[in-house]
Protein backbone atom coordinates (compact mmCIF):
# COMPACT_ATOMS: atom_id res chain seq x y z
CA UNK A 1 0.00 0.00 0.00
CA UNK A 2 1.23 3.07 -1.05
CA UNK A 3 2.56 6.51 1.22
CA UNK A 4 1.48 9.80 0.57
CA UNK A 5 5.05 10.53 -1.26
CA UNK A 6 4.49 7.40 -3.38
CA UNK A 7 1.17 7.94 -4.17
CA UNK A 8 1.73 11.28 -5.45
CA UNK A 9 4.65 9.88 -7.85
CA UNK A 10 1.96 7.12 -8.91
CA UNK A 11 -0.69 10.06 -10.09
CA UNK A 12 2.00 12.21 -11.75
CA UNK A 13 2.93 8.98 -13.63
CA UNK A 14 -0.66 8.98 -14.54
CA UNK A 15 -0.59 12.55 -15.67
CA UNK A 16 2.36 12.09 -17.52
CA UNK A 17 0.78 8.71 -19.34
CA UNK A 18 -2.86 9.92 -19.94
CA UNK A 19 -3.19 13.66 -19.11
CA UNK A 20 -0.58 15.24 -21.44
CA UNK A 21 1.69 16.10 -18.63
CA UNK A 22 4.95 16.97 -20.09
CA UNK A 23 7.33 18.68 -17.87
CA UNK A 24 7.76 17.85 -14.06
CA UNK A 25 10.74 20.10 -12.86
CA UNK A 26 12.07 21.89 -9.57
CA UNK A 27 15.20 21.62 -7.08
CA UNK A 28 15.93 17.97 -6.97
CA UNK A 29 13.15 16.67 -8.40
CA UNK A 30 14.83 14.88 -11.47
CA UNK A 31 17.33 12.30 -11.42
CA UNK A 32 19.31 11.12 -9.37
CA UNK A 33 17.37 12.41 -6.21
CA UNK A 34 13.73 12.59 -7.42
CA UNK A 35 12.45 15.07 -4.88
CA UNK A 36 13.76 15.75 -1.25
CA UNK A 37 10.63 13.46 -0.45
CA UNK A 38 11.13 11.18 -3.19
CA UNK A 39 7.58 11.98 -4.58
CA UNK A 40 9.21 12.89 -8.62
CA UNK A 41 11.65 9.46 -8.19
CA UNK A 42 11.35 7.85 -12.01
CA UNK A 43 9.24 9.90 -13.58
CA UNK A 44 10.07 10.22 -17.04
CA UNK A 45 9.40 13.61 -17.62
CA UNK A 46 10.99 15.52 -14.27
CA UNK A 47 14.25 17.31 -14.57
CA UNK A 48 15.82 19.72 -12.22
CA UNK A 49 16.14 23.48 -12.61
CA UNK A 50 18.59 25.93 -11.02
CA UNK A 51 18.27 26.88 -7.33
CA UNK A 52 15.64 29.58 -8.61
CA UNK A 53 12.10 29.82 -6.99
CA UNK A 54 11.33 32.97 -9.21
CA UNK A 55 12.64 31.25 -11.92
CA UNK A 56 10.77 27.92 -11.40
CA UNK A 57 7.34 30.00 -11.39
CA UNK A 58 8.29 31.91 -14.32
CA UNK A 59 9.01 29.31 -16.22
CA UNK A 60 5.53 27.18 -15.32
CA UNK A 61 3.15 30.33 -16.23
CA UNK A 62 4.91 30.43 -19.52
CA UNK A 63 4.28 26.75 -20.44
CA UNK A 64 0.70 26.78 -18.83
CA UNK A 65 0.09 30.18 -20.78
CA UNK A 66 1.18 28.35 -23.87
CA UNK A 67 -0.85 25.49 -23.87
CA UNK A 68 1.35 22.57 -21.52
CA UNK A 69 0.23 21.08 -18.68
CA UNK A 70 2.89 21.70 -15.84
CA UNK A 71 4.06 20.54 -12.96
CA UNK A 72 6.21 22.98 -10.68
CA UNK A 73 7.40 22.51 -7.40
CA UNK A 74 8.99 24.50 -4.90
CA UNK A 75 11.09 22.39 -2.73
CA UNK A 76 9.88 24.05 0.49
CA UNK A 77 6.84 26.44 0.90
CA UNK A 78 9.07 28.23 3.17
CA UNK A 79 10.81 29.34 0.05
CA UNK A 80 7.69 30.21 -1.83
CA UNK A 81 7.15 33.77 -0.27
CA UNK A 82 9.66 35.24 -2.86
CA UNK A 83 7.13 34.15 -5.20
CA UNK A 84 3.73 35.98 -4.66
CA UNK A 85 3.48 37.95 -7.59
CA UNK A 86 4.59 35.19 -9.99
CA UNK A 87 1.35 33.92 -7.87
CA UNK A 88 -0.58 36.46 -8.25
CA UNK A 89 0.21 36.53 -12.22
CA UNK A 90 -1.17 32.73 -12.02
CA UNK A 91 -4.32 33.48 -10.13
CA UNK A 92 -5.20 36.66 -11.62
CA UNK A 93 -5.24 35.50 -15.28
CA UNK A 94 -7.90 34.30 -16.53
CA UNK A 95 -10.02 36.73 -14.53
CA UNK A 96 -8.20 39.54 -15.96
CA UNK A 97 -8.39 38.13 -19.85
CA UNK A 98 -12.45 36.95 -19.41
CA UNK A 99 -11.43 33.15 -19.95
CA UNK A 100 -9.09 33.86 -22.32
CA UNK A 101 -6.08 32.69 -20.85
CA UNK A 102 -6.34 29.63 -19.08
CA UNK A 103 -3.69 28.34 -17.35
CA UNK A 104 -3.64 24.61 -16.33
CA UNK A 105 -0.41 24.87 -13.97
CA UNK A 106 0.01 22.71 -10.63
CA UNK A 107 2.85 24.46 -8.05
CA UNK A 108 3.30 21.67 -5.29
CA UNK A 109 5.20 22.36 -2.31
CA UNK A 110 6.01 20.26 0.95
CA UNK A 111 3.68 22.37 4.13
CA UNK A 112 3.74 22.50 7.57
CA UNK A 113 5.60 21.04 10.66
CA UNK A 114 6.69 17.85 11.98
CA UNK A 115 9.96 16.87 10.73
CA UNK A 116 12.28 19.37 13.41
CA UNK A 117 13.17 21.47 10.34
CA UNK A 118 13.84 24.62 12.16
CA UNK A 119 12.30 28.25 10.72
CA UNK A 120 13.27 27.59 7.39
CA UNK A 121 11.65 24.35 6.96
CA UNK A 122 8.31 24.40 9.08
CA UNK A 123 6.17 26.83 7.64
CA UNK A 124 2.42 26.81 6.49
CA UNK A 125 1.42 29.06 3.94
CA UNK A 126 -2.43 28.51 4.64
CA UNK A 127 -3.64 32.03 5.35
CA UNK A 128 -1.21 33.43 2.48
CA UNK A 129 -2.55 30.62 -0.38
CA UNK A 130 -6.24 31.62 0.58
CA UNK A 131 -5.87 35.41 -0.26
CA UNK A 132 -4.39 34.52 -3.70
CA UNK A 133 -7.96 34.91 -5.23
CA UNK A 134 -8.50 32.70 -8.59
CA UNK A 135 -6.40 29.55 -7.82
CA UNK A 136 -7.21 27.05 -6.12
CA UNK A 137 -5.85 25.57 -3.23
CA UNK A 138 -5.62 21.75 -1.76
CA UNK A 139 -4.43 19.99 1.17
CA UNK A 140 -4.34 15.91 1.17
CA UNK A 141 -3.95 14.17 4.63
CA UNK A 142 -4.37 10.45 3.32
CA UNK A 143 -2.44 8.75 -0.01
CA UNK A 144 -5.39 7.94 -1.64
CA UNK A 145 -6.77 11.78 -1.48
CA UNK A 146 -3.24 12.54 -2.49
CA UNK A 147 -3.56 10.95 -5.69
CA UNK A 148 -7.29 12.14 -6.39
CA UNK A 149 -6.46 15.34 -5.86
CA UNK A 150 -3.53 15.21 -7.65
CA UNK A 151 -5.01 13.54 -10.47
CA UNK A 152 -7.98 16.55 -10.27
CA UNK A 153 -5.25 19.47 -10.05
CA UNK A 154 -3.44 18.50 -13.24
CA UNK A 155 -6.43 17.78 -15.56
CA UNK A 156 -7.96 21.62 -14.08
CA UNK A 157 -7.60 24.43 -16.75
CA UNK A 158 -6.95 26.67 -13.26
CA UNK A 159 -3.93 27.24 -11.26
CA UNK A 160 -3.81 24.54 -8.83
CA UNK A 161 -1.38 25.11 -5.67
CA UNK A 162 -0.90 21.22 -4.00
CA UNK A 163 -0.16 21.80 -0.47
CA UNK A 164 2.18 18.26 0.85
CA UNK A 165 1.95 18.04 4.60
CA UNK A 166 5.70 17.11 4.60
CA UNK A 167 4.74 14.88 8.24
CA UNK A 168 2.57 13.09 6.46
CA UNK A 169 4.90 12.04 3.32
CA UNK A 170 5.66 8.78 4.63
CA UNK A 171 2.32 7.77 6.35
CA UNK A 172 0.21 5.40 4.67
CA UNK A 173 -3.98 4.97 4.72
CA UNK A 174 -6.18 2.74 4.32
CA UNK A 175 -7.71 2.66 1.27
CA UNK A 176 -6.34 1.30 -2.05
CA UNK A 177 -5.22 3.38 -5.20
CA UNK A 178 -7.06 1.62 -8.00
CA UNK A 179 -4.40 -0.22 -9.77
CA UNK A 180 -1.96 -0.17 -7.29
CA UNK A 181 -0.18 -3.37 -5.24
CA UNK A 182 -1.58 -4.28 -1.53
CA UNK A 183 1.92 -5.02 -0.94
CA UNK A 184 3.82 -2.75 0.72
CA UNK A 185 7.37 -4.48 -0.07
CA UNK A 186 6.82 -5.26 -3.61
CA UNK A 187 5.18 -1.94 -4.67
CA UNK A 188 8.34 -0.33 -2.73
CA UNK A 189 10.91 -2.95 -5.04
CA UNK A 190 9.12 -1.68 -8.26
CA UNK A 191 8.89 1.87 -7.94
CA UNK A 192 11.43 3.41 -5.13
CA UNK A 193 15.18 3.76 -6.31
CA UNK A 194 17.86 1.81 -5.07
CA UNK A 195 20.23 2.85 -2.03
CA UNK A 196 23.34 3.80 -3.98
CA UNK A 197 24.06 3.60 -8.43
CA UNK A 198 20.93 4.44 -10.08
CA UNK A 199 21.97 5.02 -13.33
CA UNK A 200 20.51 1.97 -14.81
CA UNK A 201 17.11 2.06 -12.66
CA UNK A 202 13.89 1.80 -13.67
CA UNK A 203 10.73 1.91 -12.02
CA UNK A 204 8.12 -0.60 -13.38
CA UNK A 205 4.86 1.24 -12.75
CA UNK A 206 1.41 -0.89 -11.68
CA UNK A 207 -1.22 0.17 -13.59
CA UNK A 208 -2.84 2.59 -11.79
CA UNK A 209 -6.27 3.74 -12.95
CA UNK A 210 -8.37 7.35 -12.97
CA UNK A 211 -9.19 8.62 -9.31
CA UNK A 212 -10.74 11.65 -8.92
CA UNK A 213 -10.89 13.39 -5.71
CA UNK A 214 -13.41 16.58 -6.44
CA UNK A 215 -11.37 19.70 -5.98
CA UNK A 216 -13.76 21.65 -3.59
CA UNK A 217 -15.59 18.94 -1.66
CA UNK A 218 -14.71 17.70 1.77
CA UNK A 219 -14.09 14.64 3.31
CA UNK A 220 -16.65 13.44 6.90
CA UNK A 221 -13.24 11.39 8.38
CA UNK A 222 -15.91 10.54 11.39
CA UNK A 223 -19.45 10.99 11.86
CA UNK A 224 -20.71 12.31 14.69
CA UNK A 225 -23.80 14.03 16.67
CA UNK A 226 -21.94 16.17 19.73
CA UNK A 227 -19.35 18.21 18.36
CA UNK A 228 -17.18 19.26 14.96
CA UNK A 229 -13.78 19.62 13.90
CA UNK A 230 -13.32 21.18 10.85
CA UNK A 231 -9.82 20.84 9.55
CA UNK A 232 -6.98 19.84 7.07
CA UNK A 233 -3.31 18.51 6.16
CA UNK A 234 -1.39 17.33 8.70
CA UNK A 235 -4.31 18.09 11.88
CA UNK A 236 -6.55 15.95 10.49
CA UNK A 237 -5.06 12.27 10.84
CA UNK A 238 -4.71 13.66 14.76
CA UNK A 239 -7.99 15.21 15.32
CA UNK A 240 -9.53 11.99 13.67
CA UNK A 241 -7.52 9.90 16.12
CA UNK A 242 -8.51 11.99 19.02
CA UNK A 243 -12.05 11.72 17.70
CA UNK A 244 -12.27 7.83 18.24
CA UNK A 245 -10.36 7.38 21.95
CA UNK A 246 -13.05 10.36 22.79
CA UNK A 247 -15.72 8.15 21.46
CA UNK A 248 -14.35 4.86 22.85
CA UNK A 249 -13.62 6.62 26.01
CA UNK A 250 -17.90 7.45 26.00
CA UNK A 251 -16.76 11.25 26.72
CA UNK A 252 -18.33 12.78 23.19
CA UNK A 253 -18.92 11.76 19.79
CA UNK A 254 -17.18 14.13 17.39
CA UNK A 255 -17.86 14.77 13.56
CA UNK A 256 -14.18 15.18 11.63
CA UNK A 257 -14.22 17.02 8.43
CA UNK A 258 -11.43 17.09 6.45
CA UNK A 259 -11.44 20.18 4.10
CA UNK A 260 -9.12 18.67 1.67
CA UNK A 261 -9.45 22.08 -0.38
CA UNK A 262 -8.95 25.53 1.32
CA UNK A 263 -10.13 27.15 -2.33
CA UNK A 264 -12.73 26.58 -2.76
CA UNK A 265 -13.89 24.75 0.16
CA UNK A 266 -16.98 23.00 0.81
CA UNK A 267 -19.19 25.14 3.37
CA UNK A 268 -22.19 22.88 2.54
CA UNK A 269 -20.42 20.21 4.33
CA UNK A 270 -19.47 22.01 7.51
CA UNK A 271 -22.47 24.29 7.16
CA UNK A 272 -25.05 20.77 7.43
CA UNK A 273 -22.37 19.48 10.34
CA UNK A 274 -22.37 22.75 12.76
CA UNK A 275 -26.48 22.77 12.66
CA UNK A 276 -26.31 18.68 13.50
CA UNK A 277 -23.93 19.42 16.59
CA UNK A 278 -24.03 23.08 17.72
CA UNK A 279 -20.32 23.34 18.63
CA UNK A 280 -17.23 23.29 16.66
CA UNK A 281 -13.41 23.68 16.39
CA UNK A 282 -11.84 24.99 13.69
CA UNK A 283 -8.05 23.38 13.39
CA UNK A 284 -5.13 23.76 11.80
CA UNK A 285 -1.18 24.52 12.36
CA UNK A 286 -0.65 27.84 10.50
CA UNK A 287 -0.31 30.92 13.04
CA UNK A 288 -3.37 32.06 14.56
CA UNK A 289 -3.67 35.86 13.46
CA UNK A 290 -5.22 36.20 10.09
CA UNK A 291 -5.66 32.84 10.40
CA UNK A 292 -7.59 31.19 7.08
CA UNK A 293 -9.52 29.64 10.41
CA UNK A 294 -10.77 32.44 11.40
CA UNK A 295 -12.40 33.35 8.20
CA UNK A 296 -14.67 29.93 8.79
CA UNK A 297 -15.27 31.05 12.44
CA UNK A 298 -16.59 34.41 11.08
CA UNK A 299 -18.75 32.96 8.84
CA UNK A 300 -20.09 30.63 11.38
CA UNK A 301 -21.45 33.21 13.50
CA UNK A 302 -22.74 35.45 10.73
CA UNK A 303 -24.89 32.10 9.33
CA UNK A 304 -25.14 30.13 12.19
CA UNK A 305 -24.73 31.93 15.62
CA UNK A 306 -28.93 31.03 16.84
CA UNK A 307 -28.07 27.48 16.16
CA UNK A 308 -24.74 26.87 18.15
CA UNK A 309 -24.83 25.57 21.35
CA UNK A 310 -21.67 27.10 22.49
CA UNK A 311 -18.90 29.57 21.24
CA UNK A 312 -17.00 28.06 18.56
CA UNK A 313 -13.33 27.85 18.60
CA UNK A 314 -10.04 27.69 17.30
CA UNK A 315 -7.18 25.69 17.68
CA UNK A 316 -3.83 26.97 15.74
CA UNK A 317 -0.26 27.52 15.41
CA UNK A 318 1.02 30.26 18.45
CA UNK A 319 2.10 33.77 16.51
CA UNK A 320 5.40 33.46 16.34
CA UNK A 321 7.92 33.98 13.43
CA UNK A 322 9.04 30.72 13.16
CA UNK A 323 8.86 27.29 14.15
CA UNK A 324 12.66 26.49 16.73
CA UNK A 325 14.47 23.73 16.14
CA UNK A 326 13.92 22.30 20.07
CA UNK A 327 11.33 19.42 19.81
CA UNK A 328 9.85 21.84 22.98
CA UNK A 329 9.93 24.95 20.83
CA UNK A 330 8.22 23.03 17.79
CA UNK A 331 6.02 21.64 20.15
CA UNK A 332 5.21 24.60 21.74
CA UNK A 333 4.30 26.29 18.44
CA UNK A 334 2.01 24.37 17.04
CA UNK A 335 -0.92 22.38 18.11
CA UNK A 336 -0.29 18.81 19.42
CA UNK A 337 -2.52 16.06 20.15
CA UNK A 338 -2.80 16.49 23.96
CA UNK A 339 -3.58 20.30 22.59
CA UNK A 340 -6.53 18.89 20.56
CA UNK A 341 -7.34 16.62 23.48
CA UNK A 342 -7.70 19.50 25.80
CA UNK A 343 -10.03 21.98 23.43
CA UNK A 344 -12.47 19.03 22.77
CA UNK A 345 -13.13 18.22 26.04
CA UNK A 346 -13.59 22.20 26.63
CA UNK A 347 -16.09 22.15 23.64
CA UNK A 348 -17.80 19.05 24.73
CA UNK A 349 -17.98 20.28 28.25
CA UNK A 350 -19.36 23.52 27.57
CA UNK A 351 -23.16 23.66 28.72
CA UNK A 352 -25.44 24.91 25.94
C-alpha cells in the first residue's frame, strides 16, 4: 500500500501517461534524487532546474500560458514567499483576460511542521494561499486523497497550488489506489530507487487507474452528533484519532471534516455538520492571526450563531515567526494532540 510521497509519484505517472503532462521540474526533483521526499523518483518527464524559486514559477506560467500542462514545485513552501506575484500573475489570469487565458499549472510544495526542520523548513502558507484569489488551493492528509487530488489538479484548466503536509509524506492509509499493489514491499521494489548507483534504474509502474478526488468537496473522516472539527493537512489524521479514543472513552462523539481544499472549500459540508452538533473547532497549524480559520469562524457566526450551542473555537499555530528547532519549541508552536485533546473536552464540556 502506497505513502502519501508514493502515491503522489503514482498520479503524476498517470498525468504524464494519460493527461498530457509533459514537464515535471524543480530543485531535486529529477534524477538522481527525485524530490527531497522522493515523490518525482522515475518519472520520465521531471528534470531539475537551477536553485531559482522565481525562476521555477516563471518558467511554469509560460508553459501553462502556452498550452502545456505543468508541474512545478517549490522544494519548500518556506521558500515560496519570494514568489507571490509570480502567484498572483497565475491566479489573476484568466479573470483579468475573461477566460481567455487559461492556465492549467500545478505548483506543489512540501507544508507545515513535523519533521524538526527549524524556521526555514516548518512553515504553512495557509492564510497566504487563501488570499491569492483565482487559484485554487488543496491539502491531502491520506495517499489515496493525495492521488485524487492530484489527479484533479493537473487535468484543471486553473492554477492549482498542491499543499504536501511534509509529516505526512511517509504515512500510509487505508484505502487502495485503484491499480496499485496491496503489498507494501513489492510496490516499494518496483517503484522506489535503489540505495546507492541508479543510473541503470527503472521503475516498473502498476497500472494505476483514474481517481478523482473533487477539488472543492470535503471529506466526513468521522461521523458524529456532539461536536465538529473542521480541519486539514497534517491536523486531520490527529484530530480523527482523538475523535475515536473520545468516542471509545464514551466522553463525546465528534464529527471530523477534512477540508481537503482551502479554495474553494466546501461550506455545505461544515455548514449541514455545525447545525447537527451546535459546537465546533476549527483546526489547523498555521499561526493564529489572520488565520484562514478564522475566516470559517466568522462565517459561522454570521450564518449560524442562533443554532450553536456554544462559542465556537479555534485551535492553531502560536504567533510566532518561526517554528525552533527544540522538539519543545516546535512543540510549543504548534498544536499537538494532547492540545486537541484539551479543546475538545472544553467544547464538549461547555453547557449549551
Amino acid at each position: 500500500m502506497a505513502n502519501m510521497a508514493q502515491a503522489i509519484r503514482l498520479a503524476l505517472h498517470y498525468g504524464e501517461e494519460h493527461l498530457g503532462v509533459k514537464e515535471i521540474f524543480g530543485e531535486d526533483v529529477g534524477p538522481p534524487l527525485g524530490g527531497v521526499f522522493t515523490a518525482t523518483q522515475g518519472l520520465k518527464t521531471a528534470w531539475n532546474s537551477p536553485l531559482d524559486e522565481r525562476g521555477i514559477m516563471g518558467a511554469a506560467l509560460g508553459l501553462a500560458w502556452a498550452g502545456s500542462r505543468p508541474v512545478a514545485e517549490i522544494q519548500f513552501v518556506d521558500y515560496i514567499f519570494n514568489t507571490l506575484d509570480l502567484l498572483k500573475l497565475c491566479a489573476n489570469s484568466t479573470w483579468c483576460s475573461g477566460g481567455k487565458f487559461k492556465t492549467p499549472l500545478v505548483v506543489m510544495t512540501p507544508t507545515g511542521s513535523g519533521i524538526h526542520g527549524s524556521i526555514y523548513h516548518s512553515h504553512s502558507f495557509d492564510s497566504v494561499a487563501t488570499k491569492l484569489h483565482g487559484m485554487k488551493v488543496v491539502c491531502p492528509s491520506t495517499p489515496i486523497d493525495a492521488y485524487g487530488l492530484m489527479i484533479a489538479a493537473i487535468k484543471d484548466d486553473d492554477p492549482v497550488l498542491y499543499l504536501k503536509p511534509k509529516a505526512l509524506l511517509r504515512s500510509r492509509g487505508e484505502e487502495l489506489i485503484p491499480g496499485e499493489l496491496a503489498d507494501e514491499k513489492e510496490l516499494r521494489g518496483m517503484i522506489d530507487a535503489p540505495i546507492g548507483d541508479r543510473s541503470k534504474w527503472k521503475p516498473r509502474w502498476p497500472e494505476v487507474k483514474e481517481h478523482l478526488v473533487p477539488i472543492g468537496k470535503a471529506r466526513i473522516s468521522k461521523a458524529g452528533a456532539d461536536a465538529t472539527v473542521v480541519t486539514h493537512g497534517r491536523m486531520a489524521p490527529i484530530a480523527l484519532e482523538v475523535a475515536k479514543e473520545l468516542a471509545a472513552a464514551g466522553e463525546g462523539d465528534v464529527e471530523v471534516i477534512d477540508m481537503r481544499s482551502l479554495i474553494p472549500y466546501d461550506w455545505q459540508a461544515i455548514k449541514e455538520s455545525i447545525r447537527k452538533t451546535g459546537r465546533v473547532l476549527f483546526l489547523n497549524e498555521e499561526t493564529e492571526i489572520s488565520n484562514f480559520g478564522e475566516h470559517l469562524f466568522r462565517r459561522t457566526v454570521d450564518e449560524l450563531f442562533y443554532e450553536l450551542k456554544v462559542r465556537p473555537r479555534l485551535l492553531a499555530g502560536k504567533a510566532t515567526p518561526g517554528v525552533g528547532l527544540s522538539p519543545g519549541l516546535e512543540y510549543f508552536s504548534v498544536p499537538q494532540k494532547t492540545d486537541v485533546e484539551r479543546s475538545l473536552r472544553d467544547l464538549l464540556s461547555e453547557p449549551a
